[in-house]
Protein backbone atom coordinates (compact mmCIF):
# COMPACT_ATOMS: atom_id res chain seq x y z
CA UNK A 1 70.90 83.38 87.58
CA UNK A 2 67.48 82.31 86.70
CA UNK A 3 65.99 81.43 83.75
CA UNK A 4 69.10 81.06 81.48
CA UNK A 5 69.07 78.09 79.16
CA UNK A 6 71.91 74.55 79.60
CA UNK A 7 73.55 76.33 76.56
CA UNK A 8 74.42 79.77 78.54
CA UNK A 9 75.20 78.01 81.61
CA UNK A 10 77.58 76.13 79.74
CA UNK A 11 79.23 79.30 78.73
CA UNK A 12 79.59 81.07 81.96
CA UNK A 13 80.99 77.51 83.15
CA UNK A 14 83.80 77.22 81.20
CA UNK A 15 84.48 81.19 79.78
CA UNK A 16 88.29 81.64 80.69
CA UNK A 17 89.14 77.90 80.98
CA UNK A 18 92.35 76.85 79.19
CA UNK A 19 90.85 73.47 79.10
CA UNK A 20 88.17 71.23 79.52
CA UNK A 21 88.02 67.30 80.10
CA UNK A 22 84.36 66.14 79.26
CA UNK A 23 82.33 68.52 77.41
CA UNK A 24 80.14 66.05 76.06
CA UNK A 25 79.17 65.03 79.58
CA UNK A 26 78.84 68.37 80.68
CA UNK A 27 76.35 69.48 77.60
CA UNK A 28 74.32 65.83 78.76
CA UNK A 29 74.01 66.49 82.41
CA UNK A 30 73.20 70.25 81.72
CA UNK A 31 70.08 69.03 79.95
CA UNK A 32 68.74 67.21 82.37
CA UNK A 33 69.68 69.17 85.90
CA UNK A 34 72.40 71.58 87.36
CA UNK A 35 76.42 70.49 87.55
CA UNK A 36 77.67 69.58 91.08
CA UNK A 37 81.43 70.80 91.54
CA UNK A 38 84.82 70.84 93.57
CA UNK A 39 87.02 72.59 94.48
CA UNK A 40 89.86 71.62 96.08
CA UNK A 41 92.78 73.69 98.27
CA UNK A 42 95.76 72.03 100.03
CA UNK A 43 96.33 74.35 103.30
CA UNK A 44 100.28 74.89 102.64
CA UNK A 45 101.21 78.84 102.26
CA UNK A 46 99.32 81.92 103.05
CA UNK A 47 96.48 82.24 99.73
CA UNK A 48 97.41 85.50 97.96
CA UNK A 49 95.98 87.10 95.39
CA UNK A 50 96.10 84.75 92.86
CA UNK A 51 93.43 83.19 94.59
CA UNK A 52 91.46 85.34 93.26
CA UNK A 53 91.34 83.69 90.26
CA UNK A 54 89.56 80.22 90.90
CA UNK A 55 87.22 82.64 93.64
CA UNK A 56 86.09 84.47 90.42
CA UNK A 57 84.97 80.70 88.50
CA UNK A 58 83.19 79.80 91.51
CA UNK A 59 81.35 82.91 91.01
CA UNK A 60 80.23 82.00 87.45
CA UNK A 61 80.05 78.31 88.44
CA UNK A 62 77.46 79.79 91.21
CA UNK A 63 75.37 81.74 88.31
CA UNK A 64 75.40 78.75 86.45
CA UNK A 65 73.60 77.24 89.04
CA UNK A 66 75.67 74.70 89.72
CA UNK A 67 76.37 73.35 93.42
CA UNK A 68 79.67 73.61 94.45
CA UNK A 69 81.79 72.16 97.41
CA UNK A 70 84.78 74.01 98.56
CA UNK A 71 87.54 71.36 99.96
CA UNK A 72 90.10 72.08 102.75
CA UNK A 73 92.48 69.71 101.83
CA UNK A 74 94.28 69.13 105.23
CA UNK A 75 95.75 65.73 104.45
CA UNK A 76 97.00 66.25 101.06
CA UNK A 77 99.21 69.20 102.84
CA UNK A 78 100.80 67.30 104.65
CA UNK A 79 101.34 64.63 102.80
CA UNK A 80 103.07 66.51 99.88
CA UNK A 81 106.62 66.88 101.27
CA UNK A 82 104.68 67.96 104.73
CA UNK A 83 104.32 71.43 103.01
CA UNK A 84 102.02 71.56 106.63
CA UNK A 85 103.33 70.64 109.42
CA UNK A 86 101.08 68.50 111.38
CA UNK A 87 101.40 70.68 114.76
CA UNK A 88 100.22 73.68 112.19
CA UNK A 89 97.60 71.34 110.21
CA UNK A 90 94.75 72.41 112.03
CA UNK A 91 95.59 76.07 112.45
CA UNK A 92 95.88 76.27 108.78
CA UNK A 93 92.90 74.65 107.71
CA UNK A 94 90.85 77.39 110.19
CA UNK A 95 92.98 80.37 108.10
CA UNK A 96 92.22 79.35 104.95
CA UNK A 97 88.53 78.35 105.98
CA UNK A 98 88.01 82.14 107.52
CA UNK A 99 90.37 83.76 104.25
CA UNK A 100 88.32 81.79 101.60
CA UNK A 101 85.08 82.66 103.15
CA UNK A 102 86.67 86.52 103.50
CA UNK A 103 87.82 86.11 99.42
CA UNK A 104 83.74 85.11 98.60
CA UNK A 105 82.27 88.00 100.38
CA UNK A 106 84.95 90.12 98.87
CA UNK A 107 83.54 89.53 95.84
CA UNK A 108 79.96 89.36 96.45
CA UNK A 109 79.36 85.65 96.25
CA UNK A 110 76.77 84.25 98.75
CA UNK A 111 78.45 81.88 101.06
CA UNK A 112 75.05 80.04 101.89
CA UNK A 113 75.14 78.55 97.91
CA UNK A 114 78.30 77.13 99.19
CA UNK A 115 79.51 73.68 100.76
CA UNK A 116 82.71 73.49 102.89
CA UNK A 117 84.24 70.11 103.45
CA UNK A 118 87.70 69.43 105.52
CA UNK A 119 89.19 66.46 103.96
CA UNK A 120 90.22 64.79 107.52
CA UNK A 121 86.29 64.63 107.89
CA UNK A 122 85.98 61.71 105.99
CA UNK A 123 89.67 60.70 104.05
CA UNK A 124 89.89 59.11 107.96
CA UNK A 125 86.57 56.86 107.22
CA UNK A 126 87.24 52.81 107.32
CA UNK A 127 85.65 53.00 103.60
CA UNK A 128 88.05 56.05 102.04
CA UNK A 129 91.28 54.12 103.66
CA UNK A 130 89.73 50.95 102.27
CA UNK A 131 89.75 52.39 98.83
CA UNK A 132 93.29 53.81 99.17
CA UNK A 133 94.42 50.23 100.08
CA UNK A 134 92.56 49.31 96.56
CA UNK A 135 93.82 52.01 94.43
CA UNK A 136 97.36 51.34 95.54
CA UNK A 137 97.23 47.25 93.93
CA UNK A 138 96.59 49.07 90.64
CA UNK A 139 98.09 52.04 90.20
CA UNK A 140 101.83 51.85 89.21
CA UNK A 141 104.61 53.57 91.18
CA UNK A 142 105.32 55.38 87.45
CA UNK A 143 101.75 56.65 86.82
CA UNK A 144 101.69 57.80 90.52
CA UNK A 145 105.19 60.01 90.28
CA UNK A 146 103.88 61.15 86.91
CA UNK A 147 100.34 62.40 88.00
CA UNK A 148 101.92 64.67 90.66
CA UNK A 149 104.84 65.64 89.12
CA UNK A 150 103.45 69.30 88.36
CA UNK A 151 101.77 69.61 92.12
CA UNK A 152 103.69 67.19 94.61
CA UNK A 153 106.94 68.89 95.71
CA UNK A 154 109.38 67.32 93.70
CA UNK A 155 112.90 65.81 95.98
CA UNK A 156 115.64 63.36 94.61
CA UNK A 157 114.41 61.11 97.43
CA UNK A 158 110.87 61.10 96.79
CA UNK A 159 108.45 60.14 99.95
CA UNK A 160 106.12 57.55 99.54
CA UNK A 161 103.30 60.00 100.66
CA UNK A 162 104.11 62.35 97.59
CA UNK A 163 102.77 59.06 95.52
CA UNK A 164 99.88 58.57 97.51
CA UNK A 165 98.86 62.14 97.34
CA UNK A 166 97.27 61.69 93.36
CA UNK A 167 94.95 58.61 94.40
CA UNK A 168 93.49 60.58 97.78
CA UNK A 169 92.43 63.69 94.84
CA UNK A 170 91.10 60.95 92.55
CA UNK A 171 89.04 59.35 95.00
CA UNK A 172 87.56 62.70 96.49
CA UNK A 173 85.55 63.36 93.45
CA UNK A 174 83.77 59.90 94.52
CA UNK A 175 83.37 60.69 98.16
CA UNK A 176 82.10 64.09 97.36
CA UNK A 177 80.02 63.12 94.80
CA UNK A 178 80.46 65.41 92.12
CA UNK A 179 79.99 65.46 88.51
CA UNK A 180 83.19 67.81 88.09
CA UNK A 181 86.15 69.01 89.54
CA UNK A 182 88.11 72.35 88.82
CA UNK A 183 91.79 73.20 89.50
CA UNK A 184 94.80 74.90 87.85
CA UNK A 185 96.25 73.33 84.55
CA UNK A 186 98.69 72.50 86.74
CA UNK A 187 96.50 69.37 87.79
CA UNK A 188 96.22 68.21 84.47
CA UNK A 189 98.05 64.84 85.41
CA UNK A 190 96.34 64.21 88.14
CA UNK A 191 92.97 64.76 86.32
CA UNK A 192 93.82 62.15 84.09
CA UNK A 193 95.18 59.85 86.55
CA UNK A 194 91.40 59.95 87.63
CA UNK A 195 89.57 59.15 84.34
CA UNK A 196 92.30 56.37 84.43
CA UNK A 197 91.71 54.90 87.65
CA UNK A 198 88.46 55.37 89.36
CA UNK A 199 86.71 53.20 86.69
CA UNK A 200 88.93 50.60 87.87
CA UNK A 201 87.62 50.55 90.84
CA UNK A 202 84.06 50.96 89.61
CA UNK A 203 83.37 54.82 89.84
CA UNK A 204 82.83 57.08 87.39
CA UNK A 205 84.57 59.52 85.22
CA UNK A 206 84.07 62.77 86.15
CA UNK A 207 84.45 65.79 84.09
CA UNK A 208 87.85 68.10 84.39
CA UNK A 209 87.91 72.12 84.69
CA UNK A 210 91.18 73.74 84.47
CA UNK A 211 92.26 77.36 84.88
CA UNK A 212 95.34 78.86 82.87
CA UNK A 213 97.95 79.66 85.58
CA UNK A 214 98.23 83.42 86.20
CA UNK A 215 101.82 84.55 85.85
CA UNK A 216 103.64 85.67 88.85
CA UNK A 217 104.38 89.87 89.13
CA UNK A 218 108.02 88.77 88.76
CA UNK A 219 107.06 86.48 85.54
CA UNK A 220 106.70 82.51 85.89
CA UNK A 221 103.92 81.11 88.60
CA UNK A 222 102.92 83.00 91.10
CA UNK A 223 103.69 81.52 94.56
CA UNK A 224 103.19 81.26 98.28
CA UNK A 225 106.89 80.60 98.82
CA UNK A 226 108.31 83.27 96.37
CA UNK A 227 107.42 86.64 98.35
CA UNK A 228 108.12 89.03 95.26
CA UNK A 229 106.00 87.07 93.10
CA UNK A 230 102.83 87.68 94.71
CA UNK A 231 100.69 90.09 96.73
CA UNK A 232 99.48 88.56 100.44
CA UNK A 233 95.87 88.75 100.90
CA UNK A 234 96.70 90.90 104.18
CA UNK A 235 99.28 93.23 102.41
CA UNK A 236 99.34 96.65 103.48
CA UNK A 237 98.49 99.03 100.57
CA UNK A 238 101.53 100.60 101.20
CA UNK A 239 103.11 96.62 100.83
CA UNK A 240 101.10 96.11 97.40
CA UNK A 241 102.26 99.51 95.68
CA UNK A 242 105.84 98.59 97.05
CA UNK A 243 105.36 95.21 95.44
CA UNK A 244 103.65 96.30 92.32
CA UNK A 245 105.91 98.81 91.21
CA UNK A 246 108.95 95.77 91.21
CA UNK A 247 106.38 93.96 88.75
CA UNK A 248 107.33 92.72 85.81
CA UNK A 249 105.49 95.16 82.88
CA UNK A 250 107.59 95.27 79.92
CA UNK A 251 105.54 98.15 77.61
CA UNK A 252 103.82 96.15 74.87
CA UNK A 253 104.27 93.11 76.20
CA UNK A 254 101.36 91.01 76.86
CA UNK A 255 102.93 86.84 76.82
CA UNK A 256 104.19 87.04 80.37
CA UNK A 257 102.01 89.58 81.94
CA UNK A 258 100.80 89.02 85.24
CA UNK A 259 98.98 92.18 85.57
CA UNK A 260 97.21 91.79 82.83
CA UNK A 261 96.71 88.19 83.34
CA UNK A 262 94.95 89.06 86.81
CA UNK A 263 92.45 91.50 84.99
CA UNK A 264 91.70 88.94 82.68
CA UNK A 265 90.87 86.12 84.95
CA UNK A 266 89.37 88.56 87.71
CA UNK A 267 88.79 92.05 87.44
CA UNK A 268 87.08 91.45 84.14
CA UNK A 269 85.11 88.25 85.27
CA UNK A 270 83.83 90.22 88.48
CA UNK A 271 82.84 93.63 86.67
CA UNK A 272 78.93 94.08 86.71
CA UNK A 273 76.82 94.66 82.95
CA UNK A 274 78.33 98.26 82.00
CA UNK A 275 81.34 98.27 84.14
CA UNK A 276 84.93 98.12 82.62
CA UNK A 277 88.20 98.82 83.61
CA UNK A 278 88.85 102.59 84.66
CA UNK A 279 92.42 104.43 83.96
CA UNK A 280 92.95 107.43 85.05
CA UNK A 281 95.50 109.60 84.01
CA UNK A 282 96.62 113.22 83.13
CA UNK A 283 95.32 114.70 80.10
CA UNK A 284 98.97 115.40 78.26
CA UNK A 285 99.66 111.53 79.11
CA UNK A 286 96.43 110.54 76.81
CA UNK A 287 93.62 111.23 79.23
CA UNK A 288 90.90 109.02 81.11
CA UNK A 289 90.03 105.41 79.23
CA UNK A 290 87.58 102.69 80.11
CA UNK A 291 87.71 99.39 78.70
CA UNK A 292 84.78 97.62 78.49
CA UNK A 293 86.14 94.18 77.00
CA UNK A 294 89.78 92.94 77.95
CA UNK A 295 90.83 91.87 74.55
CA UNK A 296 90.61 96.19 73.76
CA UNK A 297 92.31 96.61 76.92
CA UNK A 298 95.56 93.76 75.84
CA UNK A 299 95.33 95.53 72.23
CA UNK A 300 95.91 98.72 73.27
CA UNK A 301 98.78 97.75 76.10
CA UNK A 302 100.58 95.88 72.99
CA UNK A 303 100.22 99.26 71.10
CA UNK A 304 102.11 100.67 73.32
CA UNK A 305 99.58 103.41 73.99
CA UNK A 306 99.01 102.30 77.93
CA UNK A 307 102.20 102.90 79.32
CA UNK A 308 102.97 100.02 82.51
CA UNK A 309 102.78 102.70 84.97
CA UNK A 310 99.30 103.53 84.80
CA UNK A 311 98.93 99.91 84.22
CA UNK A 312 99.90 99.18 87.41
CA UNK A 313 98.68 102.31 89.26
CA UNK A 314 94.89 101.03 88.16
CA UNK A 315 95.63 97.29 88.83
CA UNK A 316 96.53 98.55 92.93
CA UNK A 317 93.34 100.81 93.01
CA UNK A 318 91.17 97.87 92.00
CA UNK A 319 93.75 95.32 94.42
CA UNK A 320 92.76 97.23 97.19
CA UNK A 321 89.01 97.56 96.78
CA UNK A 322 89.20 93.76 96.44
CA UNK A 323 91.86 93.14 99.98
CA UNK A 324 89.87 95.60 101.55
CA UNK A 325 87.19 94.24 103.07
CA UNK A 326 89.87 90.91 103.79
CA UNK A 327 91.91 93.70 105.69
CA UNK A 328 88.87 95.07 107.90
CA UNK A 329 87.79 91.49 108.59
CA UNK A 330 91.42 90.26 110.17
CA UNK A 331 91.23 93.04 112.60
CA UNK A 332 89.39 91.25 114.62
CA UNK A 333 91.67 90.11 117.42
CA UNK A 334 90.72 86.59 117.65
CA UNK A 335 91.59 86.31 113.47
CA UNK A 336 94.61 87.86 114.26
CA UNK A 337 95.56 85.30 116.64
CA UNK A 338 95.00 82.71 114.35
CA UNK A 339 96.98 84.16 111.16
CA UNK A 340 100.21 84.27 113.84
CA UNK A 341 99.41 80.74 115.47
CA UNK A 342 99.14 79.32 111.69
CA UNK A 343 101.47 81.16 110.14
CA UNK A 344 104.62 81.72 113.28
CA UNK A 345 107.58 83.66 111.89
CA UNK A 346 110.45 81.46 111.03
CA UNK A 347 112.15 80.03 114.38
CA UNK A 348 114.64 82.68 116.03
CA UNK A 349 115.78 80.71 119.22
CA UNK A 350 118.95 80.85 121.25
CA UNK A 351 121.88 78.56 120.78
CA UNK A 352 121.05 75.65 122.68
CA UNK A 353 117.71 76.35 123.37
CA UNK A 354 114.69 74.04 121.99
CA UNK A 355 112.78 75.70 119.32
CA UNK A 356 109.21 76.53 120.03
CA UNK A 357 106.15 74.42 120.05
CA UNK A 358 104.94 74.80 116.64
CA UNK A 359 107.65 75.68 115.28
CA UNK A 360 108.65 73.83 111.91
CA UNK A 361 111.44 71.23 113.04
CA UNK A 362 113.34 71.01 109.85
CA UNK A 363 114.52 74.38 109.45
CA UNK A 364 117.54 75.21 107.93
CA UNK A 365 119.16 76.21 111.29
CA UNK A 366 120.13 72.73 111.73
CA UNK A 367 122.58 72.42 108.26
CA UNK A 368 126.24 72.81 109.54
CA UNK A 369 127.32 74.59 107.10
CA UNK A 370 130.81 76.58 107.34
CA UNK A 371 133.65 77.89 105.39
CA UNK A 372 136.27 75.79 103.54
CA UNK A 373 139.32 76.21 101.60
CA UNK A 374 140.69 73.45 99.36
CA UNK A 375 144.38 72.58 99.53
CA UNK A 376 144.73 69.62 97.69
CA UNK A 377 143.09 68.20 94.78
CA UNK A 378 143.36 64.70 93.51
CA UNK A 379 141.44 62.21 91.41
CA UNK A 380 140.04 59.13 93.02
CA UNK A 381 141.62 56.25 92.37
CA UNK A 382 139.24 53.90 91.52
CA UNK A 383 136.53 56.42 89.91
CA UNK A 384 136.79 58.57 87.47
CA UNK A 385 134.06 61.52 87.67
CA UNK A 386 135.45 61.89 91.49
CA UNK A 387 138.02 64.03 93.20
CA UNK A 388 139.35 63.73 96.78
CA UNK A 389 139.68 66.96 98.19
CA UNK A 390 141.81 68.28 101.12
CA UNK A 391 139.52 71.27 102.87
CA UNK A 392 140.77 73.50 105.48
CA UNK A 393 137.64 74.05 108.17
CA UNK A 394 140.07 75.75 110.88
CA UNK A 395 140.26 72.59 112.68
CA UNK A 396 142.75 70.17 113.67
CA UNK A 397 143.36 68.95 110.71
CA UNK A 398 141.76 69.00 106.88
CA UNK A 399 138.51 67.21 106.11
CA UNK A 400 138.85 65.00 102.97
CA UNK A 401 135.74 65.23 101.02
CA UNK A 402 134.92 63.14 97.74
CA UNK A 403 133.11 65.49 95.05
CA UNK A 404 131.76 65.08 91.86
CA UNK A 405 133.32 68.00 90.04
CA UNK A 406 135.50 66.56 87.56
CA UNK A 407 133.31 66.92 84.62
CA UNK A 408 132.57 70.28 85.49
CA UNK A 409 135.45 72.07 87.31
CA UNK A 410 139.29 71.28 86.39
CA UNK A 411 141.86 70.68 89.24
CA UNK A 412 143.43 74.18 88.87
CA UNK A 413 140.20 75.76 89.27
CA UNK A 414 139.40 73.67 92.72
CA UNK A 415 143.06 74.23 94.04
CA UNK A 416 142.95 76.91 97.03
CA UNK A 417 139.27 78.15 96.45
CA UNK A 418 136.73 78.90 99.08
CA UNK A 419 134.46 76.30 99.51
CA UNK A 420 130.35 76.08 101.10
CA UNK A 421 130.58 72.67 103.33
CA UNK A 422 128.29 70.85 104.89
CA UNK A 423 129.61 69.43 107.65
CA UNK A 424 127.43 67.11 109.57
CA UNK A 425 126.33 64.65 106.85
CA UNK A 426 126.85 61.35 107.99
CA UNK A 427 130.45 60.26 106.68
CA UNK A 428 130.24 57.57 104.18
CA UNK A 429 132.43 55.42 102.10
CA UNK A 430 132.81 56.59 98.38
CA UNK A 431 134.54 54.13 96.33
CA UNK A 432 136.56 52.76 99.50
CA UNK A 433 137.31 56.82 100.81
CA UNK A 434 136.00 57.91 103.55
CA UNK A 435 134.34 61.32 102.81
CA UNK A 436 133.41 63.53 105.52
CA UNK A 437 131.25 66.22 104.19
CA UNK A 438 129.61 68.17 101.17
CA UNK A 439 131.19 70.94 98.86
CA UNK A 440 127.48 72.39 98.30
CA UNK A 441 127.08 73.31 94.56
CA UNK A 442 124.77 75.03 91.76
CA UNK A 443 123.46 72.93 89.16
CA UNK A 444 121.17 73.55 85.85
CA UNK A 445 118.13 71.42 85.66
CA UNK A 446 119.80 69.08 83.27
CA UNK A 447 122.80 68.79 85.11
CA UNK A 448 125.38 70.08 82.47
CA UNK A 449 126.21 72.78 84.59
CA UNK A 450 127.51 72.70 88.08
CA UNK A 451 129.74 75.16 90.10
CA UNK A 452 130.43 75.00 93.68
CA UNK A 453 129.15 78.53 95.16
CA UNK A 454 130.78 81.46 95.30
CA UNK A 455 132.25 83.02 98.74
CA UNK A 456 133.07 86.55 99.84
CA UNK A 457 137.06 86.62 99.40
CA UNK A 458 136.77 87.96 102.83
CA UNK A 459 135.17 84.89 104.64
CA UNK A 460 136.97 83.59 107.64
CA UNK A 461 137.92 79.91 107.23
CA UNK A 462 135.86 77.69 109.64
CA UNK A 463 133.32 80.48 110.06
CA UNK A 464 129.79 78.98 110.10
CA UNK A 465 127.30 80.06 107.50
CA UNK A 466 123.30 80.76 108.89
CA UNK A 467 120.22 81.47 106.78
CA UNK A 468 118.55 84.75 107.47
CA UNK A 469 116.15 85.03 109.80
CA UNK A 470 117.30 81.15 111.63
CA UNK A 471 119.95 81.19 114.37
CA UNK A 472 119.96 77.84 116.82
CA UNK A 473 122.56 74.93 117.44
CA UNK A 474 122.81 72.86 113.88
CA UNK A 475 122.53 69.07 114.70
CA UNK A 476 125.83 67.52 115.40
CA UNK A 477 125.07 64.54 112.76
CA UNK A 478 121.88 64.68 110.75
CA UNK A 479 120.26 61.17 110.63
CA UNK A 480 120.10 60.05 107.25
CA UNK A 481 117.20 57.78 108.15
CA UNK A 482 114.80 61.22 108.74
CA UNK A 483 116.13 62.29 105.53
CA UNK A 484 116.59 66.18 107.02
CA UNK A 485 118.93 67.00 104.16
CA UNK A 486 116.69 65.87 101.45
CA UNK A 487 113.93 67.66 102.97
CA UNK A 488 115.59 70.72 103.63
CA UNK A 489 117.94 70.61 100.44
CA UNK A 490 114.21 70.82 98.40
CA UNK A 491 113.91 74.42 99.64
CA UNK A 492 117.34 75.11 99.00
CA UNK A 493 118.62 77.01 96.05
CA UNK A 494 119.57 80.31 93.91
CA UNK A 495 117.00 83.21 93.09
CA UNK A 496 116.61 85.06 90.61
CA UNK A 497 119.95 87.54 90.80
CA UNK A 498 121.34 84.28 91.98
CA UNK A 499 121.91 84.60 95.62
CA UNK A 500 121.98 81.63 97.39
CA UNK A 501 118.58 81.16 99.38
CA UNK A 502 116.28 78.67 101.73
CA UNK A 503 112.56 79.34 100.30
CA UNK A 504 113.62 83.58 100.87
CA UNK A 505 116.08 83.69 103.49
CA UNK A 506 119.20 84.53 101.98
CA UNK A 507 122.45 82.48 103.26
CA UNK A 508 125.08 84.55 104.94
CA UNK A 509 128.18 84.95 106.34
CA UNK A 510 128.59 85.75 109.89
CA UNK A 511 129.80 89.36 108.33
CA UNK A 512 126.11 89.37 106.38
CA UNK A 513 127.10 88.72 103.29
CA UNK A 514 125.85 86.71 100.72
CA UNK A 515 126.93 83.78 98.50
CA UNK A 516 126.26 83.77 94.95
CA UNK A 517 126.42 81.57 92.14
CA UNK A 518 126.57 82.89 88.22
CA UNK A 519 123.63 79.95 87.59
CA UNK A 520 120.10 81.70 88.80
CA UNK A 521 116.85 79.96 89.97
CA UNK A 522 119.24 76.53 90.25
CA UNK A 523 119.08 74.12 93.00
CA UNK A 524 121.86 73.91 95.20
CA UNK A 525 123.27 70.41 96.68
């Protein structure tokens, strides 16, 4: 945008933001010359739509006339909880470069005013890995686990390259050298675990851009790994109005309202001088209504005069002008080819047989997990928040297993109930006992809840239990040295209604049914 003054530039840079980390620097550097600016993306799960909503700030950023660097952050995927596998690092980080670049032209921003960097380009350099070495004498293990607590994948048995994974974002605002760097509130942490430590190591401060995050169209965060909650970027119209008209829309409401949160952040950021937001509807229902600002759009939805069906019916009209060009660009066969080769179904291999190169090696396949009934309950002698169980697997002879339950479930309760068990943990002493598996359990997030999970009355003792969509040979002992439980167990959990799930594959009987728990969206160990 030429000819606009620092003052307006400043404006289009941070209209929307929920926060910003530096405005005094920004209004000094904007008097003197144009911002330079990151952006940073780990290559983890497919971008969706939400996407859409840092795309539509790089758009102002651009008519601001700042210069902006889009970051393929290849490293930092892997090394948060390998989110990417390493066999699938490089696939990714050519998906998201050719979905990105798709999302840009989608919108009509000029990919020549932009810079693409992979992070392996130069976080590989003998002066980058020097600096890491550096950063790591200073920073503490408690500031590190606290910057990424919001963005690294968060396990009981933390991996030391969750820690390192705040330091590597720190020092890429050096190594790119920016003025700025914009990313989700979520970042917050590690944004300040910047200003913190780069002066330390004599760099400067740089100036922090964050986004609100959009709600989900089930509520909460919208998410690669929670299918419901967002629309793929290669949805099917058909797939979007299915998954639109399960959105949560509450009439009036506007807190928690995803659809109305994307129109905000990008429909309404992306409409040209004179264009608003179109709904079309029967005359006896009101009529045709164009909103030309979004705060007369949200006070008119909270009036309950916009009723959430022709909400959402306009919301997948403008979805699809926005995925179509995406859609017509992925038909080429060669992009095709790459979305598979990134993104390969989940593993469905024979028993016995050796899963397929590529394919994700800790997959839940490899959990023995079968059906148990307890016949005896006792306390442990020598602790008191433990019981020794007696659990019937079907084989020779019961399994004693030590569980925590007693603070939460009484003897009576335990006695003769269907039990989840995992059954190739490493047996280990407890308090002198040997215990020789796992009754898997719900628990709240503060821990004053826990219930082991509920069975089918119907389930065959000794039957083994198999996560949707898996099927292979579960490892006769997992080795607690690869940690395979912890990193699986991180993925492992209740939805929404409750059903017991691995990311969305739903755990199941060998009959097909579920398990369920009465504590929802809980993690299950």
């Amino acid at each position: 945008m030429v000819g606009i003054s620092p003052a307006e530039k400043k404006a289009l840079i941070t209209r929307n933001l929920q926060e910003t980390l530096g405005d005094d620097k920004l209004t000094k550097i904007l008097s003197e010359r144009d911002l330079k600016i990151y952006w940073g993306t780990a290559t983890t799960g497919k971008p969706h739509v939400a996407y859409f909503v840092p795309m539509s700030k790089i758009a102002d950023f651009l008519k601001a006339g700042c210069e902006v660097t889009i970051l393929f952050a290849d490293l930092h995927a892997y090394l948060d909880n390998m989110k990417a596998p390493w066999t699938l690092l490089e696939l990714r980080t050519q998906y998201y470069e050719q979905v990105i670049k798709a999302m840009l032209s989608s919108i009509g921003v000029p990919l020549e005013k932009l810079k693409f960097v992979k992070g392996s380009d130069y976080q590989l350099s003998k002066e980058y890995t020097l600096d890491v070495y550096k950063l790591s004498s200073v920073v503490t293990q408690h500031d590190a686990k606290k910057a990424g607590a919001e963005v690294v994948k968060q396990v009981e048995y933390p991996l030391l390259s969750g820690l390192l994974y705040p330091g590597l974002q720190a020092l890429d605002e050096e190594y790119l050298k920016v003025d700025a760097q914009f990313g989700g509130v979520d970042q917050r942490k590690i944004f300040t675990f910047s200003e913190k430590y780069l002066p330390q190591l004599g760099y400067e401060k740089r100036i922090h851009f964050m986004n609100p995050m959009v709600p989900g169209l089930a509520g909460g965060k919208m998410s690669s790994s929670e299918e419901d909650s967002k629309i793929d970027l290669l949805d099917s119209p058909a797939n979007v109005k299915k998954k639109l008209k399960k959105a949560f829309c509450e009439p009036g409401n506007i807190a928690d309202n995803g659809l109305l949160s994307f129109v905000k952040h990008v429909l309404f950021s992306l409409f040209k001088e004179g264009e608003g937001f179109e709904v079309n509807r029967e005359a006896e229902h009101g009529g045709d209504v164009t909103f030309l600002k979004y705060e007369d759009l949200e006070k008119y939805y909270a009036e309950d005069k916009l009723h959430p069906g022709d909400l959402k019916a306009t919301v997948e009209k403008y979805i699809n002008r926005l995925l179509d060009p995406i859609r017509k660009a992925f038909e080429k066969p060669e992009l095709q080819k790459l979305s598979a080769a990134a993104y390969p179904p989940p593993a469905k291999v024979k028993a016995g047989a050796a899963p397929a190169a590529g394919a994700d090696e800790d997959a839940p396949h490899r959990l023995d997990i079968r059906v148990g009934k307890v016949v005896e309950v006792a306390r442990h002698p020598d602790a008191d928040t433990l019981y020794v169980l007696k659990i019937d697997l079907a084989e020779a002879q019961p399994r004693t297993i030590i569980s925590g339950l007693v603070k939460f479930v009484t003897q009576e309760e335990l006695d003769q109930r269907l039990v989840a068990v995992l059954c190739n943990l490493k047996p280990s002493k407890m308090r002198g006992i040997l215990s020789e598996g796992m009754v898997l359990c719900t628990s709240n997030a503060d821990h004053t809840v826990v219930e082991p999970i509920v069975l089918p009355a119907t389930a065959t003792l000794g039957s083994r239990l198999s996560f949707e969509g898996f099927s292979g040979t579960p490892d006769e002992q997992l080795n607690p040295k690869k940690k395979v439980w912890e990193k699986l167990s991180a993925d492992f959990k209740t939805n929404s209604d409750g059903l017991a799930v691995w990311k969305d594959n739903f755990l199941l009987t060998p009959e097909g049914e579920k398990l369920s728990s009465k504590l929802a969206n809980c993690s299950i160990k």
